[in-house]
N, C-alpha and C. Protein backbone atom coordinates (compact mmCIF):
# COMPACT_ATOMS: atom_id res chain seq x y z
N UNK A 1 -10.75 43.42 -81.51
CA UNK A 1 -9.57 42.59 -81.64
C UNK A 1 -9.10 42.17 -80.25
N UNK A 2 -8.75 40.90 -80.05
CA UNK A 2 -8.30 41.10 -78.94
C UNK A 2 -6.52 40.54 -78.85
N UNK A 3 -6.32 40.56 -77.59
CA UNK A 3 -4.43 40.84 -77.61
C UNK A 3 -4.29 39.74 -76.19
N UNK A 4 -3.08 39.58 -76.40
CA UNK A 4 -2.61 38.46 -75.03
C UNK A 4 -2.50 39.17 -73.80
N UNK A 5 -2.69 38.28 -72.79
CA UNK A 5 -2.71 38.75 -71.40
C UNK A 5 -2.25 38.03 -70.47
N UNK A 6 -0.64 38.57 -69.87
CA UNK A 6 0.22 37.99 -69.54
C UNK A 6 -0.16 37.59 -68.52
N UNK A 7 -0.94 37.91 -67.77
CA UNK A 7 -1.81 37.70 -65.75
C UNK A 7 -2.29 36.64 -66.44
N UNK A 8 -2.85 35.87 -67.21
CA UNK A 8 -3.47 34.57 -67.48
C UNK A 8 -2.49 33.53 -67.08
N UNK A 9 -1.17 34.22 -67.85
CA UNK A 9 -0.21 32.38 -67.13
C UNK A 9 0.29 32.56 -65.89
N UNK A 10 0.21 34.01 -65.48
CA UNK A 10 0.90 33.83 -63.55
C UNK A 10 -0.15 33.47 -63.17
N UNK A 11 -1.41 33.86 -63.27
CA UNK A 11 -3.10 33.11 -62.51
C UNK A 11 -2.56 31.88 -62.76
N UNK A 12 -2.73 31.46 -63.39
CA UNK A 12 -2.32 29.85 -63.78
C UNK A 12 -1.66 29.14 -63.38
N UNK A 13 -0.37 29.82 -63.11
CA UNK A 13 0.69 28.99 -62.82
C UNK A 13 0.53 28.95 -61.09
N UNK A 14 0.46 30.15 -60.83
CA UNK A 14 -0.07 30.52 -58.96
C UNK A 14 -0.80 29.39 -58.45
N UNK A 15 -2.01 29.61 -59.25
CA UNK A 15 -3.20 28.76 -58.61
C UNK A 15 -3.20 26.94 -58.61
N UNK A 16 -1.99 26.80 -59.31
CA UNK A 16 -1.54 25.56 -59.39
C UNK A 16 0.02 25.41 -58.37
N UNK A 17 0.37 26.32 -57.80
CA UNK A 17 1.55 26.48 -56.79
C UNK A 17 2.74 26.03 -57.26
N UNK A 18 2.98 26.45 -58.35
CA UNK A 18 3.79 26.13 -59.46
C UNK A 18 5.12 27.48 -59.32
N UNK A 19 6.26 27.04 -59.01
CA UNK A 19 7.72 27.86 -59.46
C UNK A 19 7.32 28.03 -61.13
N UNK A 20 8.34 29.59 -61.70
CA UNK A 20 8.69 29.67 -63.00
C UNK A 20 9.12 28.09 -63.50
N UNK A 21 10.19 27.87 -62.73
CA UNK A 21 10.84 26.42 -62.91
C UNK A 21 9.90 25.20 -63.60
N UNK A 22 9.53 24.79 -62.68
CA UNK A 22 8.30 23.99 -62.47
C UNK A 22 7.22 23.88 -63.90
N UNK A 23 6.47 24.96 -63.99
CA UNK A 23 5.84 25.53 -64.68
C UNK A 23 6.29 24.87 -66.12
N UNK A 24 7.43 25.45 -66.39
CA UNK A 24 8.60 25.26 -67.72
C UNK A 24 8.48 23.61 -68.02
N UNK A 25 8.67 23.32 -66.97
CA UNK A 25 8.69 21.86 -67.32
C UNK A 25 7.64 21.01 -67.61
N UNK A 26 6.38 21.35 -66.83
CA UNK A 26 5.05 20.81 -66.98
C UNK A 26 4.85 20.77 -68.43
N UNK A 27 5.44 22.10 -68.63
CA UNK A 27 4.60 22.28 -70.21
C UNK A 27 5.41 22.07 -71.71
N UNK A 28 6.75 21.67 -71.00
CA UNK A 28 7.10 21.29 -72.24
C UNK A 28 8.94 21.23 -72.06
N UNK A 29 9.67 20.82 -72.52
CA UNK A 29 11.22 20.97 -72.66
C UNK A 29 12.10 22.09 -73.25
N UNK A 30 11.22 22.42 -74.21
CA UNK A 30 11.63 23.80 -75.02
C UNK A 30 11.54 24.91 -74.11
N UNK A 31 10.73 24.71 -72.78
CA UNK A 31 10.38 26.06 -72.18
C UNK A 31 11.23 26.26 -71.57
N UNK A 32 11.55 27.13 -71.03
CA UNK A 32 12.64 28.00 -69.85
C UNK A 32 11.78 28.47 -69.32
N UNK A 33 12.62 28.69 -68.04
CA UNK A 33 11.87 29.73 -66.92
C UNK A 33 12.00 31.37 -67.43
N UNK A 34 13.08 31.31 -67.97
CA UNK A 34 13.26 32.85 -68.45
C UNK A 34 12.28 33.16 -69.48
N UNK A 35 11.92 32.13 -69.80
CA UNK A 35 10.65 32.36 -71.20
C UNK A 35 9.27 32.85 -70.50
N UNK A 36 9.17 31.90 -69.30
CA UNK A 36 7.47 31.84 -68.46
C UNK A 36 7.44 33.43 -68.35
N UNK A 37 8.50 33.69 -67.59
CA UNK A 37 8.88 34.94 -66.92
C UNK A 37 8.43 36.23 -68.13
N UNK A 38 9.34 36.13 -69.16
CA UNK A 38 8.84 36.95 -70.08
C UNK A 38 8.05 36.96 -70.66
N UNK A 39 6.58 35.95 -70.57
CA UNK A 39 5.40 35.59 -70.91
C UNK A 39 4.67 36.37 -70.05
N UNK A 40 4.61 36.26 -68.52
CA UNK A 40 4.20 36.74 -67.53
C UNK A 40 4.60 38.30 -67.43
N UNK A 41 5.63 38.30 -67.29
CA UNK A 41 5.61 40.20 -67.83
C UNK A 41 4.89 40.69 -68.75
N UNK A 42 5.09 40.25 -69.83
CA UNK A 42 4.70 41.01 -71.57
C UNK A 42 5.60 41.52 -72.39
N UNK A 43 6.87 40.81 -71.82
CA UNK A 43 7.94 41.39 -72.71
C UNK A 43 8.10 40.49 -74.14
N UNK A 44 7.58 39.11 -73.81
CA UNK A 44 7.47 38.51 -74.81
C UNK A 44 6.02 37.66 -75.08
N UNK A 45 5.15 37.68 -76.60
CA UNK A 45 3.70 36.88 -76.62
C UNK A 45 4.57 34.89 -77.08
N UNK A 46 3.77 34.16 -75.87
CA UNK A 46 3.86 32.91 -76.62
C UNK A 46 3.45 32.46 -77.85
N UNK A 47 4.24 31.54 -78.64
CA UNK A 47 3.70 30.95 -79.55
C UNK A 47 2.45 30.41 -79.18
N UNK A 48 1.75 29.99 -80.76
CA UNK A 48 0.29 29.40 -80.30
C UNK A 48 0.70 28.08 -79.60
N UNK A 49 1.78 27.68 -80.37
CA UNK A 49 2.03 25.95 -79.77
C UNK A 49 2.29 25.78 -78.43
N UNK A 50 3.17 26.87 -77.30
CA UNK A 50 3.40 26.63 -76.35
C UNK A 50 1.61 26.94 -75.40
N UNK A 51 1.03 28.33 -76.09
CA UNK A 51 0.08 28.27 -75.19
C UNK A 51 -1.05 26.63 -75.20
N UNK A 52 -0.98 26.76 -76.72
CA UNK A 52 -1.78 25.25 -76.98
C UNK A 52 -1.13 24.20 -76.11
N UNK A 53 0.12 24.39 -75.71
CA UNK A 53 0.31 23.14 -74.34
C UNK A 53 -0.11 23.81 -73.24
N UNK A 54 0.25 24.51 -72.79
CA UNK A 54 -0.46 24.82 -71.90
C UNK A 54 -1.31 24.73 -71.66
N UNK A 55 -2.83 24.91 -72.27
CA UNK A 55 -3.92 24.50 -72.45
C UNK A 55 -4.30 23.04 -71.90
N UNK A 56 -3.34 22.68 -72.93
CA UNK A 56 -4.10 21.21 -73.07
C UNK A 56 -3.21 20.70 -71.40
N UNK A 57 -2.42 20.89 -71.23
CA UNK A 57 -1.74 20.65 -69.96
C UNK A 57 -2.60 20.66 -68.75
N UNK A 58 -3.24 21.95 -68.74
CA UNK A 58 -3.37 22.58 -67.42
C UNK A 58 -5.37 22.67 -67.54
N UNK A 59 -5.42 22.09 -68.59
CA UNK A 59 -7.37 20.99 -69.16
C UNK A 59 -7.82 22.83 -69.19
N UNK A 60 -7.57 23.44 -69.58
CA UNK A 60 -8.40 25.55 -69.58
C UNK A 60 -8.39 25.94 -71.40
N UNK A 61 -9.70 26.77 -71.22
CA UNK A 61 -9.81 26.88 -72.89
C UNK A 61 -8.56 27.76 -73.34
N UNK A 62 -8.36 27.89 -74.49
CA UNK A 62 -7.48 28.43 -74.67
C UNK A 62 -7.71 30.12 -75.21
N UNK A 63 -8.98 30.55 -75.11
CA UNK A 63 -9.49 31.89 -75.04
C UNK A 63 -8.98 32.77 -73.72
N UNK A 64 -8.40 32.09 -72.95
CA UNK A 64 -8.35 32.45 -71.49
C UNK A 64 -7.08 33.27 -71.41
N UNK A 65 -6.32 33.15 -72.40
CA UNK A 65 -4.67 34.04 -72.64
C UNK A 65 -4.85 34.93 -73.14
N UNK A 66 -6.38 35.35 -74.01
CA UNK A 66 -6.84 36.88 -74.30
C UNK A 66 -7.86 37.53 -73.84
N UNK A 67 -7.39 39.00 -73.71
CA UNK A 67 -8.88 39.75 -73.58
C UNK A 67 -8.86 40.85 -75.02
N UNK A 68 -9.89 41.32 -74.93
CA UNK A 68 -10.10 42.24 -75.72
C UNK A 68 -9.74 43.69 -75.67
N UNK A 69 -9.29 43.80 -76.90
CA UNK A 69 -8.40 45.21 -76.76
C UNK A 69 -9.32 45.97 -77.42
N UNK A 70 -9.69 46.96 -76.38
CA UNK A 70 -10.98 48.20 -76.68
C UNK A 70 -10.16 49.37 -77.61
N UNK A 71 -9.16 49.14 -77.44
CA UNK A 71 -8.64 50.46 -78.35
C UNK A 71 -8.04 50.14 -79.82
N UNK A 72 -7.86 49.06 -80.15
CA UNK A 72 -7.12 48.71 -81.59
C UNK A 72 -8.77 49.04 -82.78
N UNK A 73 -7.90 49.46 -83.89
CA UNK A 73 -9.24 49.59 -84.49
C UNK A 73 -9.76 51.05 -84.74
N UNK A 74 -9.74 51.64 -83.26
CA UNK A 74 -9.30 53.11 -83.70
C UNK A 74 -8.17 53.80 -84.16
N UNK A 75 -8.39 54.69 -84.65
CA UNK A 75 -7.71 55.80 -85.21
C UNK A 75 -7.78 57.43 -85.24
N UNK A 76 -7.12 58.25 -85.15
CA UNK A 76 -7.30 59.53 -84.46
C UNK A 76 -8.31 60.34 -84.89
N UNK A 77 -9.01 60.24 -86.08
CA UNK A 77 -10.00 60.67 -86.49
C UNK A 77 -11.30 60.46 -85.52
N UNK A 78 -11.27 58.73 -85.29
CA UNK A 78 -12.37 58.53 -84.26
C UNK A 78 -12.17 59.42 -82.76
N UNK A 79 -11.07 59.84 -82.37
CA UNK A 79 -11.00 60.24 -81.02
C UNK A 79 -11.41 61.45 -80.99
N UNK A 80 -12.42 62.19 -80.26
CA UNK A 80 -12.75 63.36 -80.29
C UNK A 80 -12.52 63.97 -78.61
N UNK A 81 -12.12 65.30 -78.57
CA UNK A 81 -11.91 65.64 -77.37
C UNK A 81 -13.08 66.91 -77.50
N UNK A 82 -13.68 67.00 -76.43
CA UNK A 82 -14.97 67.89 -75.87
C UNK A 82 -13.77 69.31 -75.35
N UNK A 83 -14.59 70.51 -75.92
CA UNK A 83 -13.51 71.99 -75.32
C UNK A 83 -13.36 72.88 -76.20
């Protein structure tokens, strides 16, 4: 399964020399900086629609806001400790 990954929109936004500010606006009117911000932490996951602007904004696939989460899926049965 995989899960969002907030270092995708500060990479993003960085490598384009982009303020929170800035950023917000490129991608849309609805956005706030306080939103980017809590995107970029992980305190909050974007909608698909804002990342889908983003995307399409900033021309990057849109696989690029996840990685894969090695641990979902298990459960404590699977975890075995050696001892």
């Amino acid at each position: 399964m995989k899960k969002f990954n907030p270092t995708a929109i500060r990479i993003l936004r960085q490598a384009h020399g982009l303020t929170l500010e800035a950023f917000a606006e490129r991608i849309g009117a609805e956005s706030k900086r306080q939103i980017v911000h809590q995107w970029e932490s992980g305190y909050q996951v974007p909608t698909v629609k804002s990342l889908l602007s983003i995307s399409n904004t900033f021309n990057v696939p849109f696989d690029i806001f996840f990685i894969e989460d090695n641990y979902s899926g298990r459960n404590d049965d699977q975890i075995r400790f050696s001892g």
